[in-house]
Protein backbone atom coordinates (compact mmCIF):
# COMPACT_ATOMS: atom_id res chain seq x y z
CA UNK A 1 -0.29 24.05 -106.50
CA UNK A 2 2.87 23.36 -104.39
CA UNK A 3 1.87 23.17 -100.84
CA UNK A 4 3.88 25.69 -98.48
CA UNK A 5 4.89 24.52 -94.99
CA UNK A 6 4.96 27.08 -92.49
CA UNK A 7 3.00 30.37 -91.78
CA UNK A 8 0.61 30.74 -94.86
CA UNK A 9 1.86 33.96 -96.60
CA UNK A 10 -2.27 34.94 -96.46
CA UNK A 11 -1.11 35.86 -93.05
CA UNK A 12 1.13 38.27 -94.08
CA UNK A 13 -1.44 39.73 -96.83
CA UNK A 14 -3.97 40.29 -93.79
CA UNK A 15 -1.00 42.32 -92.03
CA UNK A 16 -0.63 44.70 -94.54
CA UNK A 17 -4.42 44.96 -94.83
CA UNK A 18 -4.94 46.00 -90.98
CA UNK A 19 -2.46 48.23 -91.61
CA UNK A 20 -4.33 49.78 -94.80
CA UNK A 21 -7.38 50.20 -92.79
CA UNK A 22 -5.70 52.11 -90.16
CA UNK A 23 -3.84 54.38 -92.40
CA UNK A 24 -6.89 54.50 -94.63
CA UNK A 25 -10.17 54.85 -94.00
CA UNK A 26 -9.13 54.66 -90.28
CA UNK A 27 -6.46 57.74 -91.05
CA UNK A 28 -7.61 59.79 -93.87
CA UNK A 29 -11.47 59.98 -93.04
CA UNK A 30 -11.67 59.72 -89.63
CA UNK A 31 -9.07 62.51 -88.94
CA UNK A 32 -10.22 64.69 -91.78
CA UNK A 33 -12.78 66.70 -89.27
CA UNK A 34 -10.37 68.26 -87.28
CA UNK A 35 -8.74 69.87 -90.20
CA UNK A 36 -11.89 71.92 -91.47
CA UNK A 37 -12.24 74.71 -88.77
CA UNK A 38 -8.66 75.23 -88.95
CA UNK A 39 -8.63 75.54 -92.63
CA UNK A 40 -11.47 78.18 -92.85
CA UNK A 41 -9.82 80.01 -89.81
CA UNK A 42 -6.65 80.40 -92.15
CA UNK A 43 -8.47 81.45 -95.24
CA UNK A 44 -11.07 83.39 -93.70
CA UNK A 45 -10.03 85.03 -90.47
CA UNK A 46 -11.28 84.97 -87.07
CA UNK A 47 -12.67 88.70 -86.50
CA UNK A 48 -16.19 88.88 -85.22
CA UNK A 49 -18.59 89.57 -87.30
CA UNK A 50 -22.50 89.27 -85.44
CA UNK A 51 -23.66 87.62 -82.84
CA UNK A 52 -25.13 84.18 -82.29
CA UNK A 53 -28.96 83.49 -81.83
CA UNK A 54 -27.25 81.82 -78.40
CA UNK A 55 -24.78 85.14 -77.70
CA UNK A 56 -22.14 83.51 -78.64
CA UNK A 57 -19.80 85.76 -81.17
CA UNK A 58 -20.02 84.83 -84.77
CA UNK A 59 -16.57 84.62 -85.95
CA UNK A 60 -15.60 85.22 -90.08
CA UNK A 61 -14.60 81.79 -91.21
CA UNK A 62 -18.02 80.46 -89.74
CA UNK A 63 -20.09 81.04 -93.03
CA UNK A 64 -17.56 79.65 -94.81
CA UNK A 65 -17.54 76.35 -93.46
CA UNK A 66 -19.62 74.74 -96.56
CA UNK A 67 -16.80 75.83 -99.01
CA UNK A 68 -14.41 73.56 -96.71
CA UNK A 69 -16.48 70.93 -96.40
CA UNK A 70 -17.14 70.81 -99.96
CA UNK A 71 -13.85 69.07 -99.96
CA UNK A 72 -15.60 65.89 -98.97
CA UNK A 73 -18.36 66.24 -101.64
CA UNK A 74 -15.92 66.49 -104.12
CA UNK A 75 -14.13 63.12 -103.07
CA UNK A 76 -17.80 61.39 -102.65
CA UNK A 77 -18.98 62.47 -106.05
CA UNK A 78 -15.36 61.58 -108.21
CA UNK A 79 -15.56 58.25 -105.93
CA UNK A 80 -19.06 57.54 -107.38
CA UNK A 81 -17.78 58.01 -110.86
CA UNK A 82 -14.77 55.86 -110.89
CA UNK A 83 -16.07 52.97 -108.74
CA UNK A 84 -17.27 51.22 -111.98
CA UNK A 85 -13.63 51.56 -113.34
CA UNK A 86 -11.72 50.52 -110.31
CA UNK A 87 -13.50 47.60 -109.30
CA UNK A 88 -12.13 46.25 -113.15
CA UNK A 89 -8.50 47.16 -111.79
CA UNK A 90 -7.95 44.17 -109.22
CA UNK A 91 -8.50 41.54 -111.92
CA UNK A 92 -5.88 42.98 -114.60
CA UNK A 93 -2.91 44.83 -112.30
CA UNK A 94 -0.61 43.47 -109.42
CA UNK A 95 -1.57 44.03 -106.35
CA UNK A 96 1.69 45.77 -105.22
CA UNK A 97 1.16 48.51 -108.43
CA UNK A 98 -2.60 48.73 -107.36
CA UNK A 99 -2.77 49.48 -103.63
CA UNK A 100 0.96 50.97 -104.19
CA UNK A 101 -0.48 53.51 -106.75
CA UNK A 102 -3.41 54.35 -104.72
CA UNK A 103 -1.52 54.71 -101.60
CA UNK A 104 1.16 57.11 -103.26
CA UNK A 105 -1.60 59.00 -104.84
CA UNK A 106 -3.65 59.45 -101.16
CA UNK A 107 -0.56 60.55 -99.74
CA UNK A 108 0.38 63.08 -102.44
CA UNK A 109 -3.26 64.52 -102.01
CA UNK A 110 -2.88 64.46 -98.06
CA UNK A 111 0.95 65.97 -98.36
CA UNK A 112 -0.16 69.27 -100.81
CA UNK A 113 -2.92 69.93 -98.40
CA UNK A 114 -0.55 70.97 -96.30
CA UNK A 115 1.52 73.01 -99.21
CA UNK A 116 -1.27 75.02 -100.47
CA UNK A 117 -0.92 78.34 -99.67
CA UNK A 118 -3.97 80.13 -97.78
CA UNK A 119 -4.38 82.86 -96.12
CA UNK A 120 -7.12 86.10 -96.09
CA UNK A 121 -5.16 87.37 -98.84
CA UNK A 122 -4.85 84.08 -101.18
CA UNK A 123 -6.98 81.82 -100.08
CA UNK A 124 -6.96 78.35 -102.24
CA UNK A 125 -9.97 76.16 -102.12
CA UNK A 126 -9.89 74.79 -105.41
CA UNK A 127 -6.66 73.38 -104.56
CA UNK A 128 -7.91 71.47 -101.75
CA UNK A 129 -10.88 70.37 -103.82
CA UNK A 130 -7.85 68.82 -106.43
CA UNK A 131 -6.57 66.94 -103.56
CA UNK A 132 -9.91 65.51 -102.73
CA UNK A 133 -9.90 64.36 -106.47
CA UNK A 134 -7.12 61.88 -105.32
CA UNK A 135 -8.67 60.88 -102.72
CA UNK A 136 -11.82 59.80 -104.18
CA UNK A 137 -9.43 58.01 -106.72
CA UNK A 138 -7.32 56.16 -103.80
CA UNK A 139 -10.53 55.38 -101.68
CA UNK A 140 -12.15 52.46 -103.82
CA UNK A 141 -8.99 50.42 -103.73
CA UNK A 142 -7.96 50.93 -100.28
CA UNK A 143 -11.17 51.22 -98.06
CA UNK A 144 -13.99 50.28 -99.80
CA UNK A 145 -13.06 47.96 -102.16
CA UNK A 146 -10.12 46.06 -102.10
CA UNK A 147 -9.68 45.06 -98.51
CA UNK A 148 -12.65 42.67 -99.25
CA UNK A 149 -10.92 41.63 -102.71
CA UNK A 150 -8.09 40.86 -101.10
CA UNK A 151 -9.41 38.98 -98.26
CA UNK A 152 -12.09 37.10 -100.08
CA UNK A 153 -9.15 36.05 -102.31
CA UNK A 154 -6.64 34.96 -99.84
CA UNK A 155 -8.71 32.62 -97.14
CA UNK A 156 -11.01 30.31 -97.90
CA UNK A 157 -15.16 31.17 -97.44
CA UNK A 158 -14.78 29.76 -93.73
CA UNK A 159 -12.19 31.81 -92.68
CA UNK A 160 -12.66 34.68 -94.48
CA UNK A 161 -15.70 36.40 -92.45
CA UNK A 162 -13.50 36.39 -89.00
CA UNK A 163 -10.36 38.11 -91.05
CA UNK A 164 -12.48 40.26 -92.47
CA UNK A 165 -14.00 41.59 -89.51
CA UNK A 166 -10.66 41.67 -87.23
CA UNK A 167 -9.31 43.73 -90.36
CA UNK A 168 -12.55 46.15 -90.66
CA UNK A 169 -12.04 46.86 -86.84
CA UNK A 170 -8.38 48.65 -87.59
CA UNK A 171 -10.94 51.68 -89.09
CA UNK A 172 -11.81 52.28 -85.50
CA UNK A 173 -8.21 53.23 -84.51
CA UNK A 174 -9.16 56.86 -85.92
CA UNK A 175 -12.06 56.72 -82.93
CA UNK A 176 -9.26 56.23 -79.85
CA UNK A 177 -6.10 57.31 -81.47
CA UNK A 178 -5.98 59.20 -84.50
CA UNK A 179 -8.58 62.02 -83.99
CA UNK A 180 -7.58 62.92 -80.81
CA UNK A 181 -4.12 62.49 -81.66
CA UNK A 182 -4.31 65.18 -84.73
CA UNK A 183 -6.50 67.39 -82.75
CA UNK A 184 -3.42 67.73 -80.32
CA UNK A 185 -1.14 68.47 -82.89
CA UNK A 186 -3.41 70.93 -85.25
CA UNK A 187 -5.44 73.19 -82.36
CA UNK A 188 -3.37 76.53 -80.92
CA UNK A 189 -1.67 76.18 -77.71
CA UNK A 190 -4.83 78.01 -75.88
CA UNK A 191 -7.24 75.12 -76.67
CA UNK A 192 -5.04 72.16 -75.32
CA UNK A 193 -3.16 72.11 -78.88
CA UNK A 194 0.56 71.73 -79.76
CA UNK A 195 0.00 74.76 -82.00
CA UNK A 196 1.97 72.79 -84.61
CA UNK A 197 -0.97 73.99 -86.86
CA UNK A 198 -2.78 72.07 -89.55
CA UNK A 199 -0.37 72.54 -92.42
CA UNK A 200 2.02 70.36 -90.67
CA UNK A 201 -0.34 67.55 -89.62
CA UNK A 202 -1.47 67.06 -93.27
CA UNK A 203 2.31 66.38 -94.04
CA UNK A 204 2.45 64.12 -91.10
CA UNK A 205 -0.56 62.38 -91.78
CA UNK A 206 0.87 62.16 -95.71
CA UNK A 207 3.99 60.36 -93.48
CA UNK A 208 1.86 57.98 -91.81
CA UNK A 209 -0.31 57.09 -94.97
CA UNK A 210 3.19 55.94 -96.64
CA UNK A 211 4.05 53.88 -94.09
CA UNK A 212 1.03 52.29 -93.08
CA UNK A 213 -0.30 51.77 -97.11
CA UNK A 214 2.48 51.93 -99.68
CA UNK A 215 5.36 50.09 -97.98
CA UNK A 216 2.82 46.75 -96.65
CA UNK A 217 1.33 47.33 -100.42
CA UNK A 218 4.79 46.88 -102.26
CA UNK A 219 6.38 44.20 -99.44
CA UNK A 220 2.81 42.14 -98.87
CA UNK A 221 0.30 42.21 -101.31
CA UNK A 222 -0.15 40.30 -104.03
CA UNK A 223 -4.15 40.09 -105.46
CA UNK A 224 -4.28 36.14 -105.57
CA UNK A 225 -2.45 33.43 -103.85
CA UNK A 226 -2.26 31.58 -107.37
CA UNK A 227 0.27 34.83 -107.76
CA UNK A 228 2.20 32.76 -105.79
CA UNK A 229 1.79 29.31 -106.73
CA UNK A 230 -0.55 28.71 -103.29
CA UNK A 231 -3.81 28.13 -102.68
CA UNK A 232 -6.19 30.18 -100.52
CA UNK A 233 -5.85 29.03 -96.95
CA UNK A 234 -7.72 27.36 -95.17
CA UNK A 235 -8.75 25.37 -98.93
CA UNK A 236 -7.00 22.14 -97.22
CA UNK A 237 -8.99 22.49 -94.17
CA UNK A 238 -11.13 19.00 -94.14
CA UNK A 239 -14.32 19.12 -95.57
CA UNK A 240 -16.58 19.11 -92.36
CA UNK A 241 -14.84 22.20 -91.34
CA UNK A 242 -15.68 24.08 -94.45
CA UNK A 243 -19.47 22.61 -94.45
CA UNK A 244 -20.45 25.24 -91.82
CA UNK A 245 -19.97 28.14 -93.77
CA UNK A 246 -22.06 27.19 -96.86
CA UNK A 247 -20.33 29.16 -99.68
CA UNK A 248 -19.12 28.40 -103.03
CA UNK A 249 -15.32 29.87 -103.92
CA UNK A 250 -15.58 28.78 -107.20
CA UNK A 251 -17.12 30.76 -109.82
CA UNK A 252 -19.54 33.27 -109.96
CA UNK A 253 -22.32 35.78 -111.35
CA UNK A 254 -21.10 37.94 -114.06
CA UNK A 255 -21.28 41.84 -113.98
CA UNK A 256 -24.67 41.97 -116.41
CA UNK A 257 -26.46 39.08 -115.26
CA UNK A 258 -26.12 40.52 -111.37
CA UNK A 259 -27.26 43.47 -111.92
CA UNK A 260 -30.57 41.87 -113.67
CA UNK A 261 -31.50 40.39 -110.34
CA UNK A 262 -33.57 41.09 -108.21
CA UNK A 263 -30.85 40.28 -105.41
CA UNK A 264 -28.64 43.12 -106.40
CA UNK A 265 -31.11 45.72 -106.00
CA UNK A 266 -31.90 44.49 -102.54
CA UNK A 267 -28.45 44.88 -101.87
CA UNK A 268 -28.05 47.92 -103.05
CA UNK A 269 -31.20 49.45 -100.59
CA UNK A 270 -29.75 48.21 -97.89
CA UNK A 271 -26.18 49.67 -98.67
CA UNK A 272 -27.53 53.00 -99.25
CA UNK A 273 -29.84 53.23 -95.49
CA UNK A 274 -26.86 51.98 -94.14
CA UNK A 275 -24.47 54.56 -95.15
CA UNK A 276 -27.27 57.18 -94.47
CA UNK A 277 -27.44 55.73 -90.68
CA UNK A 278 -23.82 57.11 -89.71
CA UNK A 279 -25.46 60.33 -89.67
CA UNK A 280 -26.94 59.26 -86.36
CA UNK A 281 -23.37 58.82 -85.06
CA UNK A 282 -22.01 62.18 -85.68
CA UNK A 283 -25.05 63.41 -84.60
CA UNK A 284 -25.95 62.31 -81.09
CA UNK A 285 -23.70 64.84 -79.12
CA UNK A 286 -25.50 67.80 -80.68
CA UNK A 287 -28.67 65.29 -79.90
CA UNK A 288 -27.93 65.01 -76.22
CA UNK A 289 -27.22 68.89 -75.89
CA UNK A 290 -30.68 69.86 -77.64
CA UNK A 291 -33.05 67.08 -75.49
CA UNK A 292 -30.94 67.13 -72.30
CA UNK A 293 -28.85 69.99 -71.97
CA UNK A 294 -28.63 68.54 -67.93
CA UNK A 295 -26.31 65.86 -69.21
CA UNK A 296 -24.64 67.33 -71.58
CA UNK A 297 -21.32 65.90 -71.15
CA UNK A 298 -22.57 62.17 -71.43
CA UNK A 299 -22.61 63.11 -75.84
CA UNK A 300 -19.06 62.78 -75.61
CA UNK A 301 -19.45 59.52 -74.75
CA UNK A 302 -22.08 58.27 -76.61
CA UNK A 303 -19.24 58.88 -79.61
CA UNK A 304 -16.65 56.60 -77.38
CA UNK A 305 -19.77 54.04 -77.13
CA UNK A 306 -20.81 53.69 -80.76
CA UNK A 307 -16.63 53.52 -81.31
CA UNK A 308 -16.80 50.28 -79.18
CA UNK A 309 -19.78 49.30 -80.88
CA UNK A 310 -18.07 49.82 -84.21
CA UNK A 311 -14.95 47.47 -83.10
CA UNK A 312 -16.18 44.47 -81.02
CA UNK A 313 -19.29 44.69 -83.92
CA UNK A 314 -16.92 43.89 -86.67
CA UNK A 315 -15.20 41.49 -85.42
CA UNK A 316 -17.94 39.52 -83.77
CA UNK A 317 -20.16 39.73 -87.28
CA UNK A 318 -17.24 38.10 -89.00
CA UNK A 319 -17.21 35.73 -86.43
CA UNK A 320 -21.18 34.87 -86.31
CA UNK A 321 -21.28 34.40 -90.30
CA UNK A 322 -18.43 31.78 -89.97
CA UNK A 323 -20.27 30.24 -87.10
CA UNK A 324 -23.68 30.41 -87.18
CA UNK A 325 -24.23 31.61 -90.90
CA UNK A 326 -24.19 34.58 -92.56
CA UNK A 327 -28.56 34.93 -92.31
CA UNK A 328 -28.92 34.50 -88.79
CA UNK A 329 -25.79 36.48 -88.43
CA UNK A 330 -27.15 39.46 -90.33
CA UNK A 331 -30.63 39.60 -88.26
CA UNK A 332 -28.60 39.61 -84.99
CA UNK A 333 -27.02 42.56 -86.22
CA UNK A 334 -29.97 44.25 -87.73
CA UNK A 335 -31.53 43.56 -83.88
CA UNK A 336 -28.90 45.27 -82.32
CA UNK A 337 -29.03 48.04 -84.32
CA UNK A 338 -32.50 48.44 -84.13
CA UNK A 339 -32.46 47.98 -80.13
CA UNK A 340 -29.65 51.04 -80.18
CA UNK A 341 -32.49 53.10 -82.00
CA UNK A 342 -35.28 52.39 -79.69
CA UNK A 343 -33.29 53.18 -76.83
CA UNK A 344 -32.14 56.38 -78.11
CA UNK A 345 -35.96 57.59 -79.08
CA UNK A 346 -37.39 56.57 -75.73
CA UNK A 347 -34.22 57.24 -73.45
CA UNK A 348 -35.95 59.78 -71.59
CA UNK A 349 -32.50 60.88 -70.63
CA UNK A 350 -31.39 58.09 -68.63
CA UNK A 351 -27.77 57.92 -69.37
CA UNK A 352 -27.18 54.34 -69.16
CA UNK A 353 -29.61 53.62 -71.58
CA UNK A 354 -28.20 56.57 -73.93
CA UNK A 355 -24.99 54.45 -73.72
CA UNK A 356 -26.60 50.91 -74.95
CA UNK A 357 -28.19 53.10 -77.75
CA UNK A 358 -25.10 54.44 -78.87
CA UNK A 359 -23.48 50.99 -78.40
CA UNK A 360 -25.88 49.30 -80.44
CA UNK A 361 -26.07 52.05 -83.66
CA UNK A 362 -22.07 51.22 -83.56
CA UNK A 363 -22.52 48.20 -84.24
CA UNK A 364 -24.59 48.92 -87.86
CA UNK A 365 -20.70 49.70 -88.80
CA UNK A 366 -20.04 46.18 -89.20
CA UNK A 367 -22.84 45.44 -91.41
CA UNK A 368 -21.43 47.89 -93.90
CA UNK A 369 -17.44 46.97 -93.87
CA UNK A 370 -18.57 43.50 -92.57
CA UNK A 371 -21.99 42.16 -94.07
CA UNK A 372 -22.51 43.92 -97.23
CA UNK A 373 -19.36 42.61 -98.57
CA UNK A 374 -20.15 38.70 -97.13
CA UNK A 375 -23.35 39.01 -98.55
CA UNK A 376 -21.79 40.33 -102.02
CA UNK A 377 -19.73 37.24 -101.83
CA UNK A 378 -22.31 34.65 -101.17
CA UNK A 379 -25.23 35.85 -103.64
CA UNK A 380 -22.76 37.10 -106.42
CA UNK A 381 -19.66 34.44 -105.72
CA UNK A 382 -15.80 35.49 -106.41
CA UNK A 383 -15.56 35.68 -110.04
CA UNK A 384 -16.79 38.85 -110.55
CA UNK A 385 -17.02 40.28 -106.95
CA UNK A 386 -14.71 43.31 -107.69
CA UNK A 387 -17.29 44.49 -109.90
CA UNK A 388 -19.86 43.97 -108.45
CA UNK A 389 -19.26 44.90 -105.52
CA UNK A 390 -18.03 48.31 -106.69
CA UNK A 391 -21.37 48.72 -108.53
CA UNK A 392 -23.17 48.26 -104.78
CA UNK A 393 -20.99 51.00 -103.58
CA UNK A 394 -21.87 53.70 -105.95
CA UNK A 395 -25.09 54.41 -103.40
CA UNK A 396 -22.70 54.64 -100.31
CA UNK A 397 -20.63 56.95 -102.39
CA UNK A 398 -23.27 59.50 -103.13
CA UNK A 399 -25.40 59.34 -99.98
CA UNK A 400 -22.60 58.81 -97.38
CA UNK A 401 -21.65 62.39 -96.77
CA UNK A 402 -25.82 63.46 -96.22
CA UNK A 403 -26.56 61.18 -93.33
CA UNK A 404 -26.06 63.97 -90.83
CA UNK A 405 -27.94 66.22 -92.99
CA UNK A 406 -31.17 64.10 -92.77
CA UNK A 407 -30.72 63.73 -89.01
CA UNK A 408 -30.45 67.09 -88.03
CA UNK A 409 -32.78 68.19 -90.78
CA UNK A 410 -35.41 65.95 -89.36
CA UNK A 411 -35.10 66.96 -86.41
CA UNK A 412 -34.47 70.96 -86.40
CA UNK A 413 -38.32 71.87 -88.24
CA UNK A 414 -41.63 73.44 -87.75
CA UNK A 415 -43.62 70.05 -87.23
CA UNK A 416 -41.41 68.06 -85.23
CA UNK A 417 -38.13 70.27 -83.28
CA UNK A 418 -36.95 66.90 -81.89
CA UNK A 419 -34.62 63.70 -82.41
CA UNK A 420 -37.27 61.28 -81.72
CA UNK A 421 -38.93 60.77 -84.97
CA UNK A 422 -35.75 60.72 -86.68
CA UNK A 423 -34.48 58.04 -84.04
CA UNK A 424 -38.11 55.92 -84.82
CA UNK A 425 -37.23 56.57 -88.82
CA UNK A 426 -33.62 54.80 -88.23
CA UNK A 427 -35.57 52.03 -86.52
CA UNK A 428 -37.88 51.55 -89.80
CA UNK A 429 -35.14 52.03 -92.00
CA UNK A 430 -32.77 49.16 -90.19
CA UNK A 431 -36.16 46.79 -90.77
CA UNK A 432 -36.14 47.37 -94.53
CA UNK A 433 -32.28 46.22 -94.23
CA UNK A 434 -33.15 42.91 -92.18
CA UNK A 435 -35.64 42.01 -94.74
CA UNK A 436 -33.43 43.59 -97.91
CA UNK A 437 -30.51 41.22 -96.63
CA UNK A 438 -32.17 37.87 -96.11
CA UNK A 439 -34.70 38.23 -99.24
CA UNK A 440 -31.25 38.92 -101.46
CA UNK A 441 -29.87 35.76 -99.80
CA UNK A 442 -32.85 33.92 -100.76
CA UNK A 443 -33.25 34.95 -104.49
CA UNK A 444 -29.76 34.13 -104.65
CA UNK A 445 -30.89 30.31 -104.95
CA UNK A 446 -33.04 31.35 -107.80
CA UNK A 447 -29.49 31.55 -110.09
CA UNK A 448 -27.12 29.65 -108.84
CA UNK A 449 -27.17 27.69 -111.68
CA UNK A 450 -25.98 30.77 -113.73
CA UNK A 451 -22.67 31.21 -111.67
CA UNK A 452 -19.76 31.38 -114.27
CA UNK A 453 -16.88 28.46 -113.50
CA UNK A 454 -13.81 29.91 -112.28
């Protein structure tokens, strides 16, 4: 390998990749909410129908929410099924075809959202649910997937956990800028809106997906630095600076003999109550205004909290694994997650304490974008972490989207009609993680021997 002088182009790869993950999962998923009321106001209509159990009037497009929503169901599920396929992609096509494909086809799905005609009279759901197809097509290779790959590939083991997490943090743009951003342009002029309307946000967020995913993808990427004729950087760095992260870039686990251990089960467990736990996000508003209808304007910010939480989390976590190491960087996370549970269930209202609880469930976002896929990488190794990785994800796939579901169904029934046993659940659940995490790292050791060269 010819050594470059200058800038490594990694560098340049990590770039495009913040740039992916703001115009991805930052973009696409985060803004997505805002669009639903508007659609079923369009297709449905707005006349009153009934009243509310609270007075309020029950307008037409309100029962037809679920068809709307169904949109993201349809993306989870297709996601789930092609996982498998796409994590066999980044070994065998060029990274600028790859994440160029994907980004053209999320913003062709994004732009004829915003062609589809609907109205009362022709009102086109199945349309929508075709564009969620191409979502759940684009999302393994640009947000759940392949930012990993590509970092992974691109630094060496004791740089990668910090890039990773800086990168991971660009998803929380949708939190301060995005959402409210796209609210402003879809709502009517009489709720604070532009009254642009949502047909013409879904062509400007199609706008903003090019240029944030498809031009970086074709200028930037490239799936391996041996693409190149470089080596990973940081892979000169002398060897007492890449003793303290303890992880081997060479080789690893193939696809069959991972998913015989033990280790990738454990994994997997941990992946799924993880991605069931950002129900308690989205839920904590309605939370605040069921328990403590006094305060009810501090559940706005418990959403601004757990978005800090989300940010400084990632980036810290990749920080701690290349510091301290990735085990005793995993149980501080799992600790601070579980601390933002208990102070939720035993708030008693106080709002400051509210705030560290919605702080510290923020920060579980970092062990999904940040420590699942470190932990992938040091139990598995590189060889085959596309694969294998996309294998783990299959469980976030299918029970992402019910999260919510489980929190308010928990807590809206005949034996319980509060959050707190939900809250204590969470708490439980992040304590099977902890121990899922570390016992996975441990069994790794069991077969290490098996690791495939590179």
């Amino acid at each position: 390998m010819e050594k470059k002088a200058g800038l490594h182009k990694a560098y340049f790869v990590f770039f495009g990749i913040c740039l992916m993950m703001a115009g991805g999962m930052g973009l696409v998923l985060n803004v997505v909410g805002n669009f639903f009321a508007p659609i079923a106001q369009q297709a449905f209509g707005m006349d009153v129908i009934g009243v509310k159990p609270d007075g309020t009037d029950l307008l037409a497009f309100e029962p037809h929410m679920t068809e709307v929503t169904l949109i993201m169901t349809v993306y989870s599920y297709v996601m789930f099924f092609w996982l498998p396929f796409a994590g066999r992609l980044f070994g065998k096509v060029d990274g600028r075809i790859l994440f160029g494909v994907a980004g053209i086809v999320c913003a062709l799905s994004t732009a004829l959202m915003g062609l589809y005609p609907n109205t009362v009279d022709n009102h086109n759901m199945l349309l929508f649910y075709a564009s969620a197809v191409g979502w759940g097509l684009a999302g393994p290779i640009l947000w759940l997937v392949g930012p990993s790959v590509l970092i992974n590939n691109w630094f060496a083991p004791h740089k990668a956990g910090k890039m990773l997490g800086i990168a991971s943090a660009f998803t929380g743009v949708g939190a301060f800028c995005w959402s409210p951003l796209f609210g402003y342009i879809i709502n009517p002029v009489a709720r604070g809106g532009s009254g642009i309307g949502y047909q013409t946000g879904f062509l400007i967020e199609a706008a903003l997906v090019v240029i944030l995913i498809v031009l970086p993808a074709i200028f930037l990427f490239r799936t391996h630095p041996k693409d190149l004729g470089l080596k990973p950087c940081g892979a000169d760095d002398p060897q007492e600076v890449k003793d303290k992260v303890k992880v081997d870039s060479l080789g690893g686990l193939g696809p069959k003999a991972a998913l015989a251990t033990a280790a990738f089960y454990l994994i997997f467990i941990a992946a799924c109550i993880i991605s069931l736990g950002g129900g308690y996000k989205s839920t904590m508003p309605t939370m605040v205004a069921q328990t403590f209808p006094d305060i009810t304007a501090v559940g706005a910010l418990l959403i601004s909290a757990a978005a800090v939480g989300n940010v400084l989390g990632k980036i810290f976590l990749g920080f701690a694994v290349d510091k301290i190491g990735i085990v005793a960087a995993l149980v501080v996370f799992v600790v601070l997650a579980m601390i933002g549970f208990i102070c939720l269930a035993f708030s008693g209202g106080t709002e400051a304490i509210l705030l560290v609880g919605a702080f510290g469930i923020g920060t579980s976002d970092a062990l999904m974008s940040v420590g699942l896929p470190l932990t992938t990488r040091t139990v598995f190794g590189l060889k085959h972490y596309a694969k294998i990785y996309s294998f783990l994800n299959m469980g976030i796939a299918v029970l992402g989207g019910l999260g919510a579901v489980m929190v308010t169904t928990l807590a809206n029934n005949i034996f319980v009609s509060n959050y707190q046993p939900g809250y204590l659940i969470g708490l439980g659940g992040f304590v099977i993680v902890g121990t899922c995490l570390v016992l996975a790292l441990i069994n790794a050791k069991s077969f290490r021997k098996k690791w495939e060269d590179d």
